[in-house]
N, C-alpha and C. Protein backbone atom coordinates (compact mmCIF):
# COMPACT_ATOMS: atom_id res chain seq x y z
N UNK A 1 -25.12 -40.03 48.08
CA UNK A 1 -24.64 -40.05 46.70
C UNK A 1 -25.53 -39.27 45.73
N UNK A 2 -26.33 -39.07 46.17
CA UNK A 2 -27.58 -38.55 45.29
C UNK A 2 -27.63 -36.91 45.34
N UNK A 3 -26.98 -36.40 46.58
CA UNK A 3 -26.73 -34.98 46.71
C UNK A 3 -26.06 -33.82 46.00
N UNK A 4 -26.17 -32.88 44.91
CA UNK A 4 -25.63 -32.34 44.71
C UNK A 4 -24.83 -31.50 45.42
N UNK A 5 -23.32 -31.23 45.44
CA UNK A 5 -22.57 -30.12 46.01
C UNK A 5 -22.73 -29.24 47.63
N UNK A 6 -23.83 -28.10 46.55
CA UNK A 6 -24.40 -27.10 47.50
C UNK A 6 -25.15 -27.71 48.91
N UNK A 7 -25.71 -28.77 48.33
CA UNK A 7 -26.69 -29.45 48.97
C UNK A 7 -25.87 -30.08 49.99
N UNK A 8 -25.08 -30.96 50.04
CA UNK A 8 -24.12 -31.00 51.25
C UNK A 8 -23.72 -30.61 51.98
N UNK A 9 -23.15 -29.47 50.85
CA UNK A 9 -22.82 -27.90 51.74
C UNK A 9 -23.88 -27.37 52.93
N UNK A 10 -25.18 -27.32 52.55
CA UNK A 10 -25.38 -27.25 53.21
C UNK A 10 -25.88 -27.93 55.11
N UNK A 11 -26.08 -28.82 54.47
CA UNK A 11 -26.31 -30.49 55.41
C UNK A 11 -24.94 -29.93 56.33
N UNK A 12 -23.47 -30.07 55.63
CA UNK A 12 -22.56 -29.87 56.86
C UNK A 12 -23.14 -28.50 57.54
N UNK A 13 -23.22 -27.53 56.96
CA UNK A 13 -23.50 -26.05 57.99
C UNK A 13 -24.76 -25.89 58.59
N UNK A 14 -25.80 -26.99 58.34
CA UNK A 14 -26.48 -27.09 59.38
C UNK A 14 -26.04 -27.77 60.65
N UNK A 15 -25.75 -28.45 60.75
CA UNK A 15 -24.90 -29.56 61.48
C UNK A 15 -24.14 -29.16 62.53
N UNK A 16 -22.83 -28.31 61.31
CA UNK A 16 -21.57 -27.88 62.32
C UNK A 16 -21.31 -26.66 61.04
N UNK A 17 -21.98 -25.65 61.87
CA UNK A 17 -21.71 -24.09 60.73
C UNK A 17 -20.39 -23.92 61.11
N UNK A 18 -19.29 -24.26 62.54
CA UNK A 18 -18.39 -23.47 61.98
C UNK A 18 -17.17 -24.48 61.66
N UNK A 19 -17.41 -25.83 60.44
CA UNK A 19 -16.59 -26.01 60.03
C UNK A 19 -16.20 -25.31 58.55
N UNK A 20 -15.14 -25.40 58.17
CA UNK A 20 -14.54 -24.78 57.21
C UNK A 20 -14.56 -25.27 55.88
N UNK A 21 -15.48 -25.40 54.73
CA UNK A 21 -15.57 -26.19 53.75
C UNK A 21 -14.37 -25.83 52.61
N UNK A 22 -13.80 -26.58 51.93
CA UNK A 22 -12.95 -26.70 50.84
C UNK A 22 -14.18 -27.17 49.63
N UNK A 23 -14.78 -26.93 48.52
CA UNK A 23 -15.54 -27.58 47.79
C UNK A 23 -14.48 -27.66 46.50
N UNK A 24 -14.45 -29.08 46.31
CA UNK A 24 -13.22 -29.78 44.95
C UNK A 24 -14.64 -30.35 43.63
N UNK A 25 -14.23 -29.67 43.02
CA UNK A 25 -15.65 -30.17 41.69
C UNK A 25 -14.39 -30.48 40.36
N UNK A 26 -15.10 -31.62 40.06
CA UNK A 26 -14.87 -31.51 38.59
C UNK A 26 -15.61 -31.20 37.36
N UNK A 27 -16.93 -30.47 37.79
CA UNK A 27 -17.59 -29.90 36.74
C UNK A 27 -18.36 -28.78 37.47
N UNK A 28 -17.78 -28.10 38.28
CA UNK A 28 -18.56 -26.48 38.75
C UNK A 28 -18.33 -25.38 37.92
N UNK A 29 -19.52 -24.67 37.62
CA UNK A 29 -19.48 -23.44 37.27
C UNK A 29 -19.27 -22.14 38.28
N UNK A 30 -19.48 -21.24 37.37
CA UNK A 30 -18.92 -19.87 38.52
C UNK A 30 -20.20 -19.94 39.08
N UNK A 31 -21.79 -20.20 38.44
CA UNK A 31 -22.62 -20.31 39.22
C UNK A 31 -22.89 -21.32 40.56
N UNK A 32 -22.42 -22.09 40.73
CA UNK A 32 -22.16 -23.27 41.56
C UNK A 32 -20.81 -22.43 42.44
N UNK A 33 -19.94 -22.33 42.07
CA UNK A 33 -18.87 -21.04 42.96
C UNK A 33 -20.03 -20.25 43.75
N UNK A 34 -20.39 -19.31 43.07
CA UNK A 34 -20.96 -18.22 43.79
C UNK A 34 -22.10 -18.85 44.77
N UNK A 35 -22.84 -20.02 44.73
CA UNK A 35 -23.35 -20.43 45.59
C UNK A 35 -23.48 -21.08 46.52
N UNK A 36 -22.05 -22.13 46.32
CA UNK A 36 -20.79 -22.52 47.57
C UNK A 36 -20.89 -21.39 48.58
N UNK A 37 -20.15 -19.92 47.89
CA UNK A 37 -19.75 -19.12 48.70
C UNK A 37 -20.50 -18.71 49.52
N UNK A 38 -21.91 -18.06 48.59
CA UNK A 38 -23.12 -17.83 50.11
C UNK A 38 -23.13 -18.62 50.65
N UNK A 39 -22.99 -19.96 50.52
CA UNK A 39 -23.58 -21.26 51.44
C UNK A 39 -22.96 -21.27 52.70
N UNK A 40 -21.48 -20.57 52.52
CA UNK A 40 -20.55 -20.64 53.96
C UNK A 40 -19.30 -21.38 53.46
N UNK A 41 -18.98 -22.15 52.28
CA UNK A 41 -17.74 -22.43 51.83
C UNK A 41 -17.04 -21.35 52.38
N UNK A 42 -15.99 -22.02 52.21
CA UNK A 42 -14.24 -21.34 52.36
C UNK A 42 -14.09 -21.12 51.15
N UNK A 43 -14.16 -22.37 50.43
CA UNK A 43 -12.85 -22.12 49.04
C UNK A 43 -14.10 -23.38 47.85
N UNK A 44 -13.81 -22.97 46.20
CA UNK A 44 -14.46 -23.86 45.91
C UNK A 44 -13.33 -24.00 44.41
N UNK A 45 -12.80 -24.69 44.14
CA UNK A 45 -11.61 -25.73 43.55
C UNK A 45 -12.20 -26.61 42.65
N UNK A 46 -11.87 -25.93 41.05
CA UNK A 46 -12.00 -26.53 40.32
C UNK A 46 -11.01 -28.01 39.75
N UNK A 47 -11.28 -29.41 40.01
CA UNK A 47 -9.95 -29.76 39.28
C UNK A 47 -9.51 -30.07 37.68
N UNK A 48 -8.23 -30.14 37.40
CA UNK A 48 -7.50 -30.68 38.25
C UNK A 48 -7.28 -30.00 39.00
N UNK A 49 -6.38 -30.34 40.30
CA UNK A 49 -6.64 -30.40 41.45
C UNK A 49 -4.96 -29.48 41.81
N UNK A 50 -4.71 -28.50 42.44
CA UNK A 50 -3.80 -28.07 41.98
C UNK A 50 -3.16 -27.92 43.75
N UNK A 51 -2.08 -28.75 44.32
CA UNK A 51 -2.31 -29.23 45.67
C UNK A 51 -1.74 -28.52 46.18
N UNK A 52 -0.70 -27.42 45.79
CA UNK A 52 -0.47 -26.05 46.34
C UNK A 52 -1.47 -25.31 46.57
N UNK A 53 -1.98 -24.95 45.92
CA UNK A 53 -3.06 -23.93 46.18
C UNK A 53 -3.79 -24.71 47.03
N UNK A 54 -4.72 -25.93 47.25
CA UNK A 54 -5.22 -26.71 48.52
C UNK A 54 -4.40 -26.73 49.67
N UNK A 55 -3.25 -26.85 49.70
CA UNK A 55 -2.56 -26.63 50.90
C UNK A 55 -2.29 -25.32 51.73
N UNK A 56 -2.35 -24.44 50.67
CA UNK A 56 -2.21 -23.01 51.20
C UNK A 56 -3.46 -22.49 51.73
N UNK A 57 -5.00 -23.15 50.64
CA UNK A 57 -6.03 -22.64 51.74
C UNK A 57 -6.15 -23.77 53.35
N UNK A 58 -5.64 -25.14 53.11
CA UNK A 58 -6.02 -25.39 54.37
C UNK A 58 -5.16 -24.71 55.64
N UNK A 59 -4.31 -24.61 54.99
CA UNK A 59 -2.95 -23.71 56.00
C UNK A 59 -3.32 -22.15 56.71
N UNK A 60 -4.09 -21.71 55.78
CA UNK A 60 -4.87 -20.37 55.91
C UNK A 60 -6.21 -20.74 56.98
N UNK A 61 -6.90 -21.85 56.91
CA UNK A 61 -8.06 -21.86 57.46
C UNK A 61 -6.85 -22.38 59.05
N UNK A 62 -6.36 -23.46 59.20
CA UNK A 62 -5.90 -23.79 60.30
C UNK A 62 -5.57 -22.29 61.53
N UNK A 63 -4.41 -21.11 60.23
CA UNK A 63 -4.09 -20.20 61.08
C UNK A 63 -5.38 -19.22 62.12
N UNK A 64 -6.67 -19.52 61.16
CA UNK A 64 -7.36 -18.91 62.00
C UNK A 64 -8.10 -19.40 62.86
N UNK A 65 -7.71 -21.18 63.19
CA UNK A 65 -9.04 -21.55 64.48
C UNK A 65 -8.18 -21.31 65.12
């Protein structure tokens, strides 16, 4: 609970680098974006939460495992 974001982010991609992260924030900046993205995120989703667009990236990540 104490972890910020990135910081998870990274914890999972040490772990298991090739899962596919979705990051959902309700208070990320583009700086927090851009550092999702190096981190190995997929996608980073500001909400509200807009569940088309979440469905289309998980639909996108599925087509490629």
């Amino acid at each position: 609970p104490d972890l910020y974001g990135t910081e998870v982010l990274a914890e999972i991609k040490k772990f298991h680098p090739e899962t596919e992260i979705i990051i959902l924030t309700g208070h990320g900046t583009d700086k927090d974006r851009k550092a999702c993205k190096a981190g190995g995120a997929h996608s980073f989703i500001n909400k509200p939460l807009d569940i088309k667009r979440l469905m289309a990236m998980i639909a996108l990540i599925r087509e490629r495992s």
